[in-house]
Protein backbone atom coordinates (compact mmCIF):
# COMPACT_ATOMS: atom_id res chain seq x y z
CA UNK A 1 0.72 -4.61 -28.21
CA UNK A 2 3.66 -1.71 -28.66
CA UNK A 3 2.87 2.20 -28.30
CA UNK A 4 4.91 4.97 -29.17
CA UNK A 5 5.64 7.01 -25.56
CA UNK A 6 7.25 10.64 -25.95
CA UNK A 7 8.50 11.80 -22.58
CA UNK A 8 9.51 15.37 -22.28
CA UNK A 9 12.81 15.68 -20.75
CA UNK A 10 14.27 19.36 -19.97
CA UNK A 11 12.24 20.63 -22.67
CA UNK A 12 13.53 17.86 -25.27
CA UNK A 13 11.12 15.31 -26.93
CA UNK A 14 11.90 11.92 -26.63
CA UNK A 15 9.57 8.85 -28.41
CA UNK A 16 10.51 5.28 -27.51
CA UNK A 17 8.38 2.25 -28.71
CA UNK A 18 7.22 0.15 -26.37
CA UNK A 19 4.68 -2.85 -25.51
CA UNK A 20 2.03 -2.19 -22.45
CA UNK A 21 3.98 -3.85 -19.96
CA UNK A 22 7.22 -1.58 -20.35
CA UNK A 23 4.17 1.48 -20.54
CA UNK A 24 3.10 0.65 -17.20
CA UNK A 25 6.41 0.81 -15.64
CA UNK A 26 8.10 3.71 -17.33
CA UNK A 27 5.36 5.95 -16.14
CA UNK A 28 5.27 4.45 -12.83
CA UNK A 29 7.30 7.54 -11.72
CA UNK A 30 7.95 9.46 -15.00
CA UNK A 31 4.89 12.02 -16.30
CA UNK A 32 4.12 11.44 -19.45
CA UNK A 33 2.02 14.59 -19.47
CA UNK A 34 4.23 17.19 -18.13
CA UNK A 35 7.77 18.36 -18.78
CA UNK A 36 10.52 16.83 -16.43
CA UNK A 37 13.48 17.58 -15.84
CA UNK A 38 16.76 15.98 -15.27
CA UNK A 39 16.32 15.24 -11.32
CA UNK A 40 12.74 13.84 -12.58
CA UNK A 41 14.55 11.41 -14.22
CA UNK A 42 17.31 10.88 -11.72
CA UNK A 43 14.76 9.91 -8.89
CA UNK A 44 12.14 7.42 -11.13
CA UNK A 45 15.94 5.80 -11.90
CA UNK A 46 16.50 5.43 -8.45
CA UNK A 47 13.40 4.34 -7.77
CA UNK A 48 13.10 1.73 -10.27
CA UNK A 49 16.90 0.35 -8.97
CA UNK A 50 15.32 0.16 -5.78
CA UNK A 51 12.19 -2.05 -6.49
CA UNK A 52 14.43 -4.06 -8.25
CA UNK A 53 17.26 -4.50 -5.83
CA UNK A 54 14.26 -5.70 -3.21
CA UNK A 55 13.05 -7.58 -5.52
CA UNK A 56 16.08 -9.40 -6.23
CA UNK A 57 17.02 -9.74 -2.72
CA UNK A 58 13.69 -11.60 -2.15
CA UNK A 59 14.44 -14.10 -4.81
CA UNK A 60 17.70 -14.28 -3.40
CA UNK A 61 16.01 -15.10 0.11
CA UNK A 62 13.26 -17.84 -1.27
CA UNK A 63 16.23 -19.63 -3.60
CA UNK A 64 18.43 -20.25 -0.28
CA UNK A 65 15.54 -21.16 1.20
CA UNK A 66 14.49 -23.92 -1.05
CA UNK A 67 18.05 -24.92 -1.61
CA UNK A 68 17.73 -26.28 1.83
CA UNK A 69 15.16 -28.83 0.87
């Protein structure tokens, strides 16, 4: 099911459309209720890289590891 999010961003209103899934991690590290600002932004970003550069790298890790089979 899609919602409309507005984040506030350096006092600028933003509205994307998304379904629960994107939600949940957009405002893993992002306030929905509060104005952020730009290094708000900057650090969920680098967050979010990071989880998915682990995450990645794990895949990465089980593939070789059933490529040996």
């Amino acid at each position: 099911m899609n919602k409309e999010v507005t984040f506030h961003i350096n006092n600028m209103a933003y509205t994307v459309n998304v379904d629960d899934n994107i939600f949940k991690e957009l405002t893993k590290y992002l306030d929905i209720s509060k104005n952020n600002d730009t290094k708000d932004l900057l650090v969920a970003y680098l967050r979010l890289s990071h989880e998915y550069h682990v995450f990645k790298k794990d895949v990465e890790d089980i593939t070789n590891k059933l490529a040996r089979f």
